[in-house]
Protein backbone atom coordinates (compact mmCIF):
# COMPACT_ATOMS: atom_id res chain seq x y z
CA UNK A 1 79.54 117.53 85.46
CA UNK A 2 79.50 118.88 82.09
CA UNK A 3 80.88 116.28 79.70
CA UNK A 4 82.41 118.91 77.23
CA UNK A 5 84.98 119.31 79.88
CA UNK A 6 86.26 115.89 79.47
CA UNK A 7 88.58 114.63 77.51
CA UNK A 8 90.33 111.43 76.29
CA UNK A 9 88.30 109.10 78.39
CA UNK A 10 87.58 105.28 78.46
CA UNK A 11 84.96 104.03 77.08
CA UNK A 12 83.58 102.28 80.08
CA UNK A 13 83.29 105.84 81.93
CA UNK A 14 79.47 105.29 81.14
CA UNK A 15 79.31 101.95 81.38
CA UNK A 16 76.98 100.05 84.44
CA UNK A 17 79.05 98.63 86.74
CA UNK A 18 78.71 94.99 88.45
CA UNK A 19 75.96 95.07 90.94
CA UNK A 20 77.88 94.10 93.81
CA UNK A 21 80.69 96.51 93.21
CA UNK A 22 79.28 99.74 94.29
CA UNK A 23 78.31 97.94 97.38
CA UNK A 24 81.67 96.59 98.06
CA UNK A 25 83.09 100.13 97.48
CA UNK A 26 80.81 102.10 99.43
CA UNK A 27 81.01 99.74 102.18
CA UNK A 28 84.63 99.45 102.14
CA UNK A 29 84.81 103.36 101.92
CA UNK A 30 82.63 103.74 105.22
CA UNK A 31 84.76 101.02 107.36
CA UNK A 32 87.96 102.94 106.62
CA UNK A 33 86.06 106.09 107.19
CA UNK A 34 85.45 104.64 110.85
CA UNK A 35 89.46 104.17 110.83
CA UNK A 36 91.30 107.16 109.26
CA UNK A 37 89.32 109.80 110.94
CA UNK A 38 90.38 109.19 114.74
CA UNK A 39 93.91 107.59 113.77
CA UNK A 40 94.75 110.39 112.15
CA UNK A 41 92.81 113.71 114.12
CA UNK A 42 94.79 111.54 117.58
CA UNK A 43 98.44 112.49 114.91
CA UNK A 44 97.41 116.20 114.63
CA UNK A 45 96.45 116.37 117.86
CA UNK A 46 99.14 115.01 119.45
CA UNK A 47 102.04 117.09 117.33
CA UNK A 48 100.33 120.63 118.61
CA UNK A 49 98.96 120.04 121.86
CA UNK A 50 102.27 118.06 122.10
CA UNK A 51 101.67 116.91 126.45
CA UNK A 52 105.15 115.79 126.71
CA UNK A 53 106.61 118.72 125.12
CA UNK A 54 109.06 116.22 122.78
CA UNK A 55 107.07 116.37 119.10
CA UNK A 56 107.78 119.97 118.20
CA UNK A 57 110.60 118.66 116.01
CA UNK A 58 110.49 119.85 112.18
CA UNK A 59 109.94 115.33 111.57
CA UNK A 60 106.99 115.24 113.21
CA UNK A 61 105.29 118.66 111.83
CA UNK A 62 106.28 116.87 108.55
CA UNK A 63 103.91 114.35 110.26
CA UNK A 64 101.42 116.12 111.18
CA UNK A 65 101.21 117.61 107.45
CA UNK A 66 100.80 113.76 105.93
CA UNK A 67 98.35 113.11 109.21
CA UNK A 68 96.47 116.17 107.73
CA UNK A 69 96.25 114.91 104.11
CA UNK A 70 94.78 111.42 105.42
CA UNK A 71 92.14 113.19 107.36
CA UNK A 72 91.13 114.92 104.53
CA UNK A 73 90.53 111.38 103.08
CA UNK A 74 88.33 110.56 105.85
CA UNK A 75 86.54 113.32 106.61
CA UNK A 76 85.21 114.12 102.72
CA UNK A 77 86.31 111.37 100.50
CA UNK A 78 85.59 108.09 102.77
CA UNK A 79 82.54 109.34 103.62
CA UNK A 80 80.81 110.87 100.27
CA UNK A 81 82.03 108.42 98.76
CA UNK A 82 80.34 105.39 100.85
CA UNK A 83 77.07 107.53 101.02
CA UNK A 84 77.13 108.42 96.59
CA UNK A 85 78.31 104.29 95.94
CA UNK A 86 75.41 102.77 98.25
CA UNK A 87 73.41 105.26 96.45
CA UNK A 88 74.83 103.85 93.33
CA UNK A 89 73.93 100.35 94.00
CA UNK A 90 70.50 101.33 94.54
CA UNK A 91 69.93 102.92 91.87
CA UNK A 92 68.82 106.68 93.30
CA UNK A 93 71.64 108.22 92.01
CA UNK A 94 73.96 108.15 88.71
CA UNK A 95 77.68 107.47 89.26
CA UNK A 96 78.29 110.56 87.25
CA UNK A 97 77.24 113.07 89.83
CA UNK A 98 79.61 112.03 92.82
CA UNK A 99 82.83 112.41 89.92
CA UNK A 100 83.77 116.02 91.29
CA UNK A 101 82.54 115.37 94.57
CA UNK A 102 84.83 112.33 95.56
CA UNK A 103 87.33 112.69 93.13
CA UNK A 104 88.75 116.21 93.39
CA UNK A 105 89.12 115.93 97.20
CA UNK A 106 90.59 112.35 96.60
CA UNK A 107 93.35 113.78 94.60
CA UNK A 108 93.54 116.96 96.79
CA UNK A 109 94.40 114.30 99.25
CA UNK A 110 96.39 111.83 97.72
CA UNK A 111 99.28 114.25 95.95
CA UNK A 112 99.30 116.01 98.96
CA UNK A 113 100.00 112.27 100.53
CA UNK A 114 102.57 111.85 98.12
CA UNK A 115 104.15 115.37 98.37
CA UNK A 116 104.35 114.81 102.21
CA UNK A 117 106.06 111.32 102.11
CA UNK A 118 108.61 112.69 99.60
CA UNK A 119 109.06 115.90 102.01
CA UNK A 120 109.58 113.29 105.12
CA UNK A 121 111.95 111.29 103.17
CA UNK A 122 114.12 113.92 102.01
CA UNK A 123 114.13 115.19 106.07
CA UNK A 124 115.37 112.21 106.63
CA UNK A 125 118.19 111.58 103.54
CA UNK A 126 119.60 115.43 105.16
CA UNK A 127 119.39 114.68 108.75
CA UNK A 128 121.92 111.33 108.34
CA UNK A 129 123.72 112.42 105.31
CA UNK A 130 124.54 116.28 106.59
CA UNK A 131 123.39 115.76 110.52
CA UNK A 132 125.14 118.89 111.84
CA UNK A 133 123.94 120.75 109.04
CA UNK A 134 120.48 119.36 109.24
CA UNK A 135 120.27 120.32 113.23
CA UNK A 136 121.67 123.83 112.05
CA UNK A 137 119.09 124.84 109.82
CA UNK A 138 116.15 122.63 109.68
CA UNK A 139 113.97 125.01 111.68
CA UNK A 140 109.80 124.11 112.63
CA UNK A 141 109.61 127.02 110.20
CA UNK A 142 110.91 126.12 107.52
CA UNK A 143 108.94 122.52 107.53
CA UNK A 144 105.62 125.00 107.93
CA UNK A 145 106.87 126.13 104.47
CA UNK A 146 107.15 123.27 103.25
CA UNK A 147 104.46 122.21 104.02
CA UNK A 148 102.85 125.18 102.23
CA UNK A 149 104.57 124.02 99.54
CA UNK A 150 103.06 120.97 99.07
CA UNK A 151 99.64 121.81 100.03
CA UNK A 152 99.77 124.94 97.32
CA UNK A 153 100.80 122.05 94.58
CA UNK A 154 98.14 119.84 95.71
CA UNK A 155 95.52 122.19 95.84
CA UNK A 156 96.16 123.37 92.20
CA UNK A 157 97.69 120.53 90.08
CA UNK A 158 94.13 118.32 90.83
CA UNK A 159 91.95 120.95 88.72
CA UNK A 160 93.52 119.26 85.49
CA UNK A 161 91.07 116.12 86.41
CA UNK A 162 87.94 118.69 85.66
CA UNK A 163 89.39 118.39 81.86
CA UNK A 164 90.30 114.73 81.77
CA UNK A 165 88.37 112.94 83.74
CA UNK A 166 88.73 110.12 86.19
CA UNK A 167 90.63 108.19 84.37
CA UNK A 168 93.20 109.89 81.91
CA UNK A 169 93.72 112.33 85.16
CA UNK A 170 94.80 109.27 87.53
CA UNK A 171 96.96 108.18 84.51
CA UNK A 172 98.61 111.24 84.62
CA UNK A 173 99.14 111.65 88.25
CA UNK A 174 100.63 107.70 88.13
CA UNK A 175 102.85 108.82 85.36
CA UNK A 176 103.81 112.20 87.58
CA UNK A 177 103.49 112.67 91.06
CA UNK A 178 103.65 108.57 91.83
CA UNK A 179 106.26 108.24 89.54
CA UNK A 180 108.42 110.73 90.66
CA UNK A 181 107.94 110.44 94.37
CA UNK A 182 109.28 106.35 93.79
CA UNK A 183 112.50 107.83 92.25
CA UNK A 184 112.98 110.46 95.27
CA UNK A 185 112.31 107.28 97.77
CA UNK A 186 114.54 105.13 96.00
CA UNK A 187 117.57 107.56 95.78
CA UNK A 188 117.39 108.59 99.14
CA UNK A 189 117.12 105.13 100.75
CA UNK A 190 120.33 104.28 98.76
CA UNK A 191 122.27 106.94 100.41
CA UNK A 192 120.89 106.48 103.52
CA UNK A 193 121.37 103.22 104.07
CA UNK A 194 125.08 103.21 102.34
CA UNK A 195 125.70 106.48 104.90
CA UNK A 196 124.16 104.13 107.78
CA UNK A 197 126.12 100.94 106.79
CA UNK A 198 129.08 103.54 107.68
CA UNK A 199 127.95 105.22 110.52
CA UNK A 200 127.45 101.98 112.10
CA UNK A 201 130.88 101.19 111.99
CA UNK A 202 131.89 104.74 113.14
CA UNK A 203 129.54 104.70 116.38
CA UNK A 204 130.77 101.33 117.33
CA UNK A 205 134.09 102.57 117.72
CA UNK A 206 132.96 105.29 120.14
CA UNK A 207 133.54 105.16 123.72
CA UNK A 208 130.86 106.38 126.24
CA UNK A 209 133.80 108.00 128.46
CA UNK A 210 132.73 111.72 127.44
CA UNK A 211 129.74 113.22 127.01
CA UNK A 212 129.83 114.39 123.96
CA UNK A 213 129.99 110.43 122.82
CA UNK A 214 127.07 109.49 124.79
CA UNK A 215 125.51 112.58 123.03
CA UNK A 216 126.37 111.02 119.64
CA UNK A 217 125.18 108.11 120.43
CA UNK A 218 122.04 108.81 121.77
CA UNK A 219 121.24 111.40 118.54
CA UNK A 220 122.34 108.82 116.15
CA UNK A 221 119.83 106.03 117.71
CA UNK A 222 117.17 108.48 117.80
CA UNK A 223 117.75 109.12 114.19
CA UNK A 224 117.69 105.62 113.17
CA UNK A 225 114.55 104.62 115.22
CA UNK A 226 112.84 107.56 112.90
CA UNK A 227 114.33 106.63 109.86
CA UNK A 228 113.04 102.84 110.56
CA UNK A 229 109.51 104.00 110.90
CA UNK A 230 109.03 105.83 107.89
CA UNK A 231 110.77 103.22 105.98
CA UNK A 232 107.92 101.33 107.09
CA UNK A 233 105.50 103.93 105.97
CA UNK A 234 107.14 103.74 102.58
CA UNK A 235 106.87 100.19 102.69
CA UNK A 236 102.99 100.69 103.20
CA UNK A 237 102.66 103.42 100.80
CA UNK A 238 104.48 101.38 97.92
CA UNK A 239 102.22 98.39 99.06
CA UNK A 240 99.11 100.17 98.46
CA UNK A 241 100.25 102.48 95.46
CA UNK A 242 102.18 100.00 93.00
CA UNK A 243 99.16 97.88 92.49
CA UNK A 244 96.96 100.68 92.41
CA UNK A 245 98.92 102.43 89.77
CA UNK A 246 98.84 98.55 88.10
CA UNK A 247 95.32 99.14 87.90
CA UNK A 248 95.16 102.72 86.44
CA UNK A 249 97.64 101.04 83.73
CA UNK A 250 95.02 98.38 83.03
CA UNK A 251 92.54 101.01 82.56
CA UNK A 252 94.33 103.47 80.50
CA UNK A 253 96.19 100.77 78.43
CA UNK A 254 94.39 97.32 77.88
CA UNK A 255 92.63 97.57 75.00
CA UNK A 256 91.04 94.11 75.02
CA UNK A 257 89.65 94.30 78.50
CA UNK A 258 86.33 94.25 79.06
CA UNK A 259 84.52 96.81 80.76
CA UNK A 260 83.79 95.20 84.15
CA UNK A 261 87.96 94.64 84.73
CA UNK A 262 88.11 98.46 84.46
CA UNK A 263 85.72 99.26 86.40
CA UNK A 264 86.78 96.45 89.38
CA UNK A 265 90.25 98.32 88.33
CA UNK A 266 89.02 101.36 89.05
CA UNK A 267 87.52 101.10 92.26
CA UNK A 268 90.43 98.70 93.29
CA UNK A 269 92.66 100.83 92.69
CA UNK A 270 90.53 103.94 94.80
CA UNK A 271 90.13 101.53 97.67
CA UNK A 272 94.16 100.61 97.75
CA UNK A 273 94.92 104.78 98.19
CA UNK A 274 91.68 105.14 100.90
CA UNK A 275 93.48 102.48 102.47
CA UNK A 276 96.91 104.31 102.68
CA UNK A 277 95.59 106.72 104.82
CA UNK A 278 94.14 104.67 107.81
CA UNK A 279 97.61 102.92 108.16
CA UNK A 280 100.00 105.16 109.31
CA UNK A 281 99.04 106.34 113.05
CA UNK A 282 99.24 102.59 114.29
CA UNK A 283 102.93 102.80 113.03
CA UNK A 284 103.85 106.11 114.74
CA UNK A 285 102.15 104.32 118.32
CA UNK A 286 104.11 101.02 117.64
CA UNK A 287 107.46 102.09 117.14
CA UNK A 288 107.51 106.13 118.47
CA UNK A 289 107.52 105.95 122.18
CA UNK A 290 106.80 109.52 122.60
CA UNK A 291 104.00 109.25 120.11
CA UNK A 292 102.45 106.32 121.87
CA UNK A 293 102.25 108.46 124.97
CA UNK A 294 100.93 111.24 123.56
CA UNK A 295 98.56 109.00 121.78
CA UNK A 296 96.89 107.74 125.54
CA UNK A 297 97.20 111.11 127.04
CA UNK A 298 94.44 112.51 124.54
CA UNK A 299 92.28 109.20 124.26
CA UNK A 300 92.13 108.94 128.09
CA UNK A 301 91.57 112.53 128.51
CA UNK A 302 94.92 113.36 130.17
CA UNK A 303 94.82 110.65 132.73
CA UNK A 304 96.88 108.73 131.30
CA UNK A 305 100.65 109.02 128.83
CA UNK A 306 102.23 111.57 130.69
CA UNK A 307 105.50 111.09 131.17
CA UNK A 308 108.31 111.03 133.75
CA UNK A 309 111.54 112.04 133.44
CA UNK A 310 113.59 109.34 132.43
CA UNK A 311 115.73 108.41 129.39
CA UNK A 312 113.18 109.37 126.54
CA UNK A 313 113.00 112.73 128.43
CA UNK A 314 117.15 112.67 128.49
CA UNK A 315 117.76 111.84 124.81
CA UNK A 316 114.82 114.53 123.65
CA UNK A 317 117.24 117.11 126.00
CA UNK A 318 120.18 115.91 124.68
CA UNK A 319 119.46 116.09 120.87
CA UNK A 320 117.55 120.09 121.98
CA UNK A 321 121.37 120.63 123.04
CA UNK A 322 123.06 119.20 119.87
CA UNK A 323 120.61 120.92 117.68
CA UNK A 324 120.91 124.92 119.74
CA UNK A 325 125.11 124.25 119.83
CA UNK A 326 124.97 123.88 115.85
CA UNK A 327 122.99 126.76 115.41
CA UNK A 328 125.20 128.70 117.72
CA UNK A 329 128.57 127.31 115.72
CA UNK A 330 126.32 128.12 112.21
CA UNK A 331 125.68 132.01 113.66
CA UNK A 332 129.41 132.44 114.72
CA UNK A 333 130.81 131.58 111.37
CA UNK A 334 128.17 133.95 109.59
């Protein structure tokens, strides 16, 4: 990459790293490699081909968007990035050359990662703060466009990196998109869990004499069993991203370290986001039973995972028949 199109970078950027540490790297990238790309390509997979008919809900197309971002990572980033780093350690090629060709799809990736966490979460702060409205107008279509959304931001913001580099650009996008999706998360998980403390209370006091209780009941479950996973998710995400972002500080803004902490730093910090993106479709098969099914249905080939009707199959009908009255109610008051 031409050098007159960087700017404001480290020192170190041409420095030799530790021997071992493009070996650890590209070793690391390859094992996760082996990890993301069938976790994730089971998530898409089992959101559209969808065997038990019960994940064509705007939440899990929201998903299936993040599931996409994370097989991005594995399918271009994981893997050019083990084969350039064992390259690296052997000396054939310069660290220079794999820049654009890891980097831009790592960012691609991870603000598209970002965008889609901060997309699920705020699904989630409108579906228990405004539930009727959320059932009324939350349509699959209007998560596909927000999902264009995010992948139209991610797929431009990124080319700034071309002009700062590696590391001022990761600054940035700490100081940014990181930033600013912690603040959404944080917000919204105040609500939420005030609104929940309360709802709690409310649903306790509900008898299961009429239908339309049981109905409330079973919705309200549902949406706390969601909201529980990706709380989870966020959990991971913050796990992997705070000390990452840690690490982009240290290279941006210690001036007395030496060169090998920022470049450990560095590729710390890559490693912690790569990571990210191998974790999430063991939490959708732990706690989403529907997921789980769908999950054996496509790994055994559809012998397995399909499902009888039972009371998975009742509450999915029952929230369909929430979510069709409130758009009737919303049409008759237009």
């Amino acid at each position: 990459m031409d050098d007159t199109f960087i700017f404001f970078e480290t020192p170190c950027v041409n420095s030799t790293a530790p021997a071992i540490l493009p070996f650890i790297t590209g070793g690391v990238s390859a094992l996760l490699c082996l990890i993301t790309v069938p976790g994730n390509l089971i998530v898409v997979m089992a959101v559209f081909v969808d065997p038990n008919k019960d994940l064509r809900s705007p939440f899990m197309y929201l998903v299936a968007n993040l599931a996409m971002a994370d097989l991005l990572v594995g399918l271009v980033t994981e893997p050019v990035s083990a084969f350039y780093h064992i390259k690296n350690a052997l000396g054939v090629i310069d660290y220079e050359v794999l820049s654009a060709t890891v980097h831009m799809p790592f960012f691609i990736s991870c603000t598209a990662s970002v965008l889609s966490l901060a997309a699920l979460t705020m699904d989630r702060y409108v579906a228990i703060t405004s539930p009727f409205r959320y059932r009324a107008n939350l349509s699959p279509l209007r998560a596909l466009f927000a999902c264009v959304i995010v992948w139209t931001i991610s797929l431009s913001f990124p080319f700034a990196y071309l002009y700062l580099g590696f590391f001022s650009y990761a600054f940035l996008f700490a100081n940014t998109a990181v930033v600013m999706t912690f603040l959404v998360l944080l917000f919204a998980y105040v609500r939420i869990y005030k609104i929940f403390r309360r709802q709690v209370r409310e649903w306790d006091s509900l008898h299961d004499s009429t239908e339309d209780n049981r109905a409330k009941k079973i919705r309200m479950r549902w949406e706390q069993k969601i909201t529980k996973t990706l709380l989870i998710m966020l959990v991971l995400f913050i796990s992997c991203y705070l000390p990452a972002c840690a690490g982009i500080y240290v290279i941006n803004l210690c001036s007395t370290c030496g060169c090998d902490l920022v470049l450990f730093s560095r590729d710390i910090q890559f490693l912690l986001i790569l990571a990210n993106s191998s974790m999430n479709p063991f939490i959708y098969s732990w706690r989403l039973n529907n997921c789980r099914r769908a999950f054996i249905w496509i790994v055994s080939c559809g012998k397995k995972g399909r499902k009888a009707y039972g009371k998975v199959s009742f509450e999915m009908q029952t929230m369909r028949r929430l979510s069709t009255r409130a758009r009737s109610v919303t049409l008759t008051k237009l």
